[in-house]
Protein backbone atom coordinates (compact mmCIF):
# COMPACT_ATOMS: atom_id res chain seq x y z
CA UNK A 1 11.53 -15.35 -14.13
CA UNK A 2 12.62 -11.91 -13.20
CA UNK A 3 14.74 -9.69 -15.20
CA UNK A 4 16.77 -6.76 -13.45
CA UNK A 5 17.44 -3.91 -15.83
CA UNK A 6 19.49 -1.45 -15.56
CA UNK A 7 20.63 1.78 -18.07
CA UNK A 8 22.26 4.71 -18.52
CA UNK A 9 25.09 3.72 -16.00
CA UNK A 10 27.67 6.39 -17.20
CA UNK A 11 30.35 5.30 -16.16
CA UNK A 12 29.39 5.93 -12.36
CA UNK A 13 31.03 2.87 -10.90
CA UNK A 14 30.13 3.69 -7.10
CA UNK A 15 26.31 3.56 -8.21
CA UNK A 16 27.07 0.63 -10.66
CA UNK A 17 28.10 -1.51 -7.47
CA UNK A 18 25.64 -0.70 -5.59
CA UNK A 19 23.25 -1.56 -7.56
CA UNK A 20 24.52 -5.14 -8.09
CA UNK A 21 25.14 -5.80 -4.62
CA UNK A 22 20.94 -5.17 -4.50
CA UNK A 23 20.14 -7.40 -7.14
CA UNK A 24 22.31 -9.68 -5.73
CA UNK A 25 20.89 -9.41 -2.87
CA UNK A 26 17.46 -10.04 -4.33
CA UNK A 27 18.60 -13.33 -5.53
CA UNK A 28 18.05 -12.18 -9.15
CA UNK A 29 19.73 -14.18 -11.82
CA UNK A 30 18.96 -12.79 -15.05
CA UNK A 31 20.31 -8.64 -16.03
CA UNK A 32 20.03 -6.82 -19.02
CA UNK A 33 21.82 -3.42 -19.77
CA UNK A 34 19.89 -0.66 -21.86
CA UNK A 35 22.91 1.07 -23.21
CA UNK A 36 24.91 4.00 -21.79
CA UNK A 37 27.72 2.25 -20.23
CA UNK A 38 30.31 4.59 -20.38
CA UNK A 39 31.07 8.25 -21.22
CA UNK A 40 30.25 11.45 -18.31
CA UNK A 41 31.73 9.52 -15.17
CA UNK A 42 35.31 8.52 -14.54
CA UNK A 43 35.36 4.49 -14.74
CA UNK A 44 34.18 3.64 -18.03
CA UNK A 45 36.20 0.10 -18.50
CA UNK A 46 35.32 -0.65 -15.02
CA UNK A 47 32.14 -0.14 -15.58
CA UNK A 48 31.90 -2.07 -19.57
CA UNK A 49 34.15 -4.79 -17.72
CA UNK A 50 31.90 -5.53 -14.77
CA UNK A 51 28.36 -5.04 -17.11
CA UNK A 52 29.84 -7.55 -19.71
CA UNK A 53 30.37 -10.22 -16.52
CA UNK A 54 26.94 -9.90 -15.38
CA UNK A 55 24.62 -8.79 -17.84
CA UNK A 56 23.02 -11.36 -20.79
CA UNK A 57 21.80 -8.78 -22.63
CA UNK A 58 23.22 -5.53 -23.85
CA UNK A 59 21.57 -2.63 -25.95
CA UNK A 60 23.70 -0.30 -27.55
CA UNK A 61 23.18 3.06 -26.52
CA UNK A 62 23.87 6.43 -28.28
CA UNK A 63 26.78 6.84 -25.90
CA UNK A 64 28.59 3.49 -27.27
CA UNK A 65 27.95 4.30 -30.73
CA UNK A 66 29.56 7.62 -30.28
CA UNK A 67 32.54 5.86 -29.43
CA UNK A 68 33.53 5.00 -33.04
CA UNK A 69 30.72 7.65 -34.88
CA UNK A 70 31.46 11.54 -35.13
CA UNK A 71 28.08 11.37 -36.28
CA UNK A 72 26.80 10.58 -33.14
CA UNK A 73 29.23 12.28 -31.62
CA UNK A 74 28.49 15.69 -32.96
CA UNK A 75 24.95 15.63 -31.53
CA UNK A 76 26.12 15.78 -27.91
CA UNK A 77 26.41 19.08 -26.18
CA UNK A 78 29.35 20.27 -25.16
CA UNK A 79 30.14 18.57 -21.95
CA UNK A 80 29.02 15.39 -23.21
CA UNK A 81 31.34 15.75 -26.37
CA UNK A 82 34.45 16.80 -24.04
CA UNK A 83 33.61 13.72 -21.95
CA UNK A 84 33.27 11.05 -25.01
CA UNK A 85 36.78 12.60 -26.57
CA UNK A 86 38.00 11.70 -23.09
CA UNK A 87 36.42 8.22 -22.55
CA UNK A 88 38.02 7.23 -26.73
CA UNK A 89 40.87 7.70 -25.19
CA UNK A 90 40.28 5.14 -22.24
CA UNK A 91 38.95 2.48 -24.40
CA UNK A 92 40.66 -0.07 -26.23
CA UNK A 93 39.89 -0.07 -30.18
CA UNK A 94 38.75 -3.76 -29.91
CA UNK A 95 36.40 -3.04 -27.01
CA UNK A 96 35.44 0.41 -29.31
CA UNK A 97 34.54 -2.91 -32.09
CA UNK A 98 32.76 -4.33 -29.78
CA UNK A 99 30.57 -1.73 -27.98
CA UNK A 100 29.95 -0.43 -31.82
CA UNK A 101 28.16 -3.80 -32.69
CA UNK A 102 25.79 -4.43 -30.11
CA UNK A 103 22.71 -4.70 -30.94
CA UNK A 104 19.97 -1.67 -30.88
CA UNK A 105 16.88 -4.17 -29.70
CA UNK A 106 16.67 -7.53 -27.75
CA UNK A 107 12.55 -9.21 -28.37
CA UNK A 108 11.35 -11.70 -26.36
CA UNK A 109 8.37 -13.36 -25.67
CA UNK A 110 6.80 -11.46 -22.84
CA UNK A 111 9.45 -8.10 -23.43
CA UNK A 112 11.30 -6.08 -25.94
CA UNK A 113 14.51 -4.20 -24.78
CA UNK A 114 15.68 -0.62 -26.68
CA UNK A 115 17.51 2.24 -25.64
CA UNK A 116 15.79 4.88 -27.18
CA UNK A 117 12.88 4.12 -29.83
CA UNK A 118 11.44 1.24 -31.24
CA UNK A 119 10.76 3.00 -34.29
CA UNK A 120 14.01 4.27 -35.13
CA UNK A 121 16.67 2.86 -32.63
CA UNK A 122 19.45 3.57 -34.57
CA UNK A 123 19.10 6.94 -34.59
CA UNK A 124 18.61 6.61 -30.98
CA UNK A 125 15.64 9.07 -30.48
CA UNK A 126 13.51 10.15 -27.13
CA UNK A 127 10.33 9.03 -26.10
CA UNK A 128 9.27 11.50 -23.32
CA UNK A 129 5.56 11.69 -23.33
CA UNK A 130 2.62 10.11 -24.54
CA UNK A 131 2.39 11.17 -28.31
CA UNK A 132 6.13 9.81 -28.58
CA UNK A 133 4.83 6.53 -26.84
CA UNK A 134 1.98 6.57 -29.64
CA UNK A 135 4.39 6.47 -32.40
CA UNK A 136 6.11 3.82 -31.28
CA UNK A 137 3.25 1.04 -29.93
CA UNK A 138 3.10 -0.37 -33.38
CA UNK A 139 6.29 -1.44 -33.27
CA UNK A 140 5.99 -3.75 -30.43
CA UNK A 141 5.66 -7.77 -30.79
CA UNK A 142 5.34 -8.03 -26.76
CA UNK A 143 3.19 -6.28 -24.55
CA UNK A 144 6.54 -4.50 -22.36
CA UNK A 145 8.81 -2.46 -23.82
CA UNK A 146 11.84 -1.04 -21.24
CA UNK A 147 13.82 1.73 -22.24
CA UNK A 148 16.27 3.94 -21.20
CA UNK A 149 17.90 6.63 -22.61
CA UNK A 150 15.92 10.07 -20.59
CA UNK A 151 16.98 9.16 -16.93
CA UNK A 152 13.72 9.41 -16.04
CA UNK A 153 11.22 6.16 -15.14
CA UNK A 154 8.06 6.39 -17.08
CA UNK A 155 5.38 4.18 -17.99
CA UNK A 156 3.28 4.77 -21.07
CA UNK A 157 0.06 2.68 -21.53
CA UNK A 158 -1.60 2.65 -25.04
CA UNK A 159 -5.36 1.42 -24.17
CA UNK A 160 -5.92 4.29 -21.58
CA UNK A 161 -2.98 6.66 -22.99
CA UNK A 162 -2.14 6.70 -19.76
CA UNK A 163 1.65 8.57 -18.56
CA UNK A 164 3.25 8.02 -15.43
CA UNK A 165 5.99 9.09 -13.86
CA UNK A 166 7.17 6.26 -11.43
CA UNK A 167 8.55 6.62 -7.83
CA UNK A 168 10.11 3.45 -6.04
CA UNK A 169 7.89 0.58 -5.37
CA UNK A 170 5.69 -1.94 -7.96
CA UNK A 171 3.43 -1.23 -10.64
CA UNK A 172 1.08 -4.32 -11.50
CA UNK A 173 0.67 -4.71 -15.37
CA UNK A 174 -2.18 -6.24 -17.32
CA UNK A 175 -1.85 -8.55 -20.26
CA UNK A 176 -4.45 -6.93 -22.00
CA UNK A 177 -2.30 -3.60 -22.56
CA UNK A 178 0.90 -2.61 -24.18
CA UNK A 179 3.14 -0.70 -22.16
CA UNK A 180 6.47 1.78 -22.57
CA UNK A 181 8.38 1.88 -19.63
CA UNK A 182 11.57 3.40 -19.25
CA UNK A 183 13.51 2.14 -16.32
CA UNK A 184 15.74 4.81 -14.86
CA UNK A 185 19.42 5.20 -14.55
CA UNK A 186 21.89 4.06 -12.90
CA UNK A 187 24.73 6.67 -12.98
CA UNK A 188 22.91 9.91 -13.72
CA UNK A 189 19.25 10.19 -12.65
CA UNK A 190 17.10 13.10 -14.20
CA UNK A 191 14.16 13.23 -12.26
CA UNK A 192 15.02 15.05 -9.24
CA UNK A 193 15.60 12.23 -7.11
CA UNK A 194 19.69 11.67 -7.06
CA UNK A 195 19.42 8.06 -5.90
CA UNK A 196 20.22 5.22 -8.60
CA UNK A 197 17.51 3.99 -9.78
CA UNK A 198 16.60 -0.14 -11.89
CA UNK A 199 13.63 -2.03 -12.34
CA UNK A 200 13.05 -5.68 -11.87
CA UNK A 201 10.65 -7.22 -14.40
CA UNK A 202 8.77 -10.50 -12.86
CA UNK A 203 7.05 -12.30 -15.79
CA UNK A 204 5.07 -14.63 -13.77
CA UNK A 205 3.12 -11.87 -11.79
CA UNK A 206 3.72 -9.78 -14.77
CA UNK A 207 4.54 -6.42 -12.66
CA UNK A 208 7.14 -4.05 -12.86
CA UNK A 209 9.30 -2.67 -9.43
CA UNK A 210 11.55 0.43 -9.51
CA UNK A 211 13.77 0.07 -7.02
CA UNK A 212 16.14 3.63 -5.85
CA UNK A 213 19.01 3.53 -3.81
CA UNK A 214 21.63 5.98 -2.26
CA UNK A 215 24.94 5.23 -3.34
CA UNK A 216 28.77 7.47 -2.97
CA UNK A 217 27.96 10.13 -4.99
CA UNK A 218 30.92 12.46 -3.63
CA UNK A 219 33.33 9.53 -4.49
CA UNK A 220 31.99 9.47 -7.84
CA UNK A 221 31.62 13.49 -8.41
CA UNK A 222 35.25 13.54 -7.18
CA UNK A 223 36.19 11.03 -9.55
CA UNK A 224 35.09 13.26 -12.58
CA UNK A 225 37.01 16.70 -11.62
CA UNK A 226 40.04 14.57 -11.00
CA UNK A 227 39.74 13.06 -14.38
CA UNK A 228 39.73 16.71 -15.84
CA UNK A 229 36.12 16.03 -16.78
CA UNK A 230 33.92 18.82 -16.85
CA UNK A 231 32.73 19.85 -13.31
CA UNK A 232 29.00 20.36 -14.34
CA UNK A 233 28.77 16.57 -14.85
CA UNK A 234 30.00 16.10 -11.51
CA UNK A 235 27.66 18.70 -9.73
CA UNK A 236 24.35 17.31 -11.49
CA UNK A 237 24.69 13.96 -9.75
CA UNK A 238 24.11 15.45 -6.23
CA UNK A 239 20.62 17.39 -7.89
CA UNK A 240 19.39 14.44 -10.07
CA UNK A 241 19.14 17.05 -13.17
């Protein structure tokens, strides 16, 4: 079996097609979605629509529960809580229902999904380096956890405490370990690299692959300052910040 996942797609519905066309491409069956839909880019139903077709799995992410929590809400900065008053206004109050009830883990056999911490995903928390992946090994039933939530693909081993920040291509995995690995992001990368960036998951050789790819980032940055969206979330796609 392998499992594409992909996060933290923000709305970006140029890099959101491009990245299916891949896994398409790649004759992969089964997706799962990490959270992060919607809010910062310009095509958030397009976006919800088209990951509710193909994906079996959604995670809610912080950005869906802001949709229906102030709570939440008021934790963003202030771009990101200009953008989510503009995306409530683009979604429909049942889809708002809907996005508000997913759940905040998927566990599997050979994989558990999250979008920010196992050990509190609710309050949708991030893991960035090793002593954050510490805190959260004991929480794991399976020996792969993929997360999103930082835009930035890691992988965190707990027998050598190992951290590594991953770069396109495949990563073999040992049964014998336990393993954080956040996947990247679709719509708004954070590691310096503006490409899109998903992983594919393949259980039977038990190895992870992050795939990037270029996408239309000026359609998609010209999307947001025509929406009225604030024109910093536009510029950081062409940096990858």
């Amino acid at each position: 079996m392998r499992l594409a996942l992909i996060s933290d797609i923000h709305a970006n519905l140029e890099a959101l097609e491009t990245a299916l066309t891949d896994i398409r491409a790649k004759a992969i069956e089964n997706i799962a979605c990490l959270g992060d839909i919607i809010n910062y880019g310009a095509n958030p139903n397009e976006c919800l629509n088209m990951t509710r077709r193909v994906a079996k799995i959604i995670i809610q992410g912080n950005h869906e529960a802001a949709l229906a929590s102030d709570r939440v809400a008021s934790t963003f900065n202030p771009n990101a809580f200009q953008a989510i008053l503009w995306t409530r206004k683009q979604i429909s109050e049942e889809d708002r229902r809907i996005l508000s009830s997913l759940p905040f883990t998927h566990v599997a056999e050979e994989y558990m999904l999250v979008h920010g911490t196992l050990e509190t995903p609710e309050e949708f928390e991030y893991l960035f380096d090793p002593a954050d992946a510490l805190r959260n090994f004991p929480y794991m039933t399976a020996p792969v956890c993929f997360y999103g939530h930082t835009h930035t693909p890691m992988l965190f081993s707990q027998k050598d405490r190992r951290a590594l920040h991953l770069t396109a291509g495949k990563y073999p995995l040992s049964r014998e370990n336990r393993y954080m690995i956040n996947v990247g992001s679709i719509g708004q990368p954070r590691d310096h690299d503006p490409r899109l960036g998903y992983m594919i998951f393949d259980a039977a050789a038990f190895s992870v692959e992050l795939v990037r790819l270029n996408y239309d980032i000026d359609t998609a940055a010209g999307k947001i300052k025509k929406a009225g969206l604030p024109t910093f979330l536009a510029e950081r796609l062409r940096c990858g910040q």
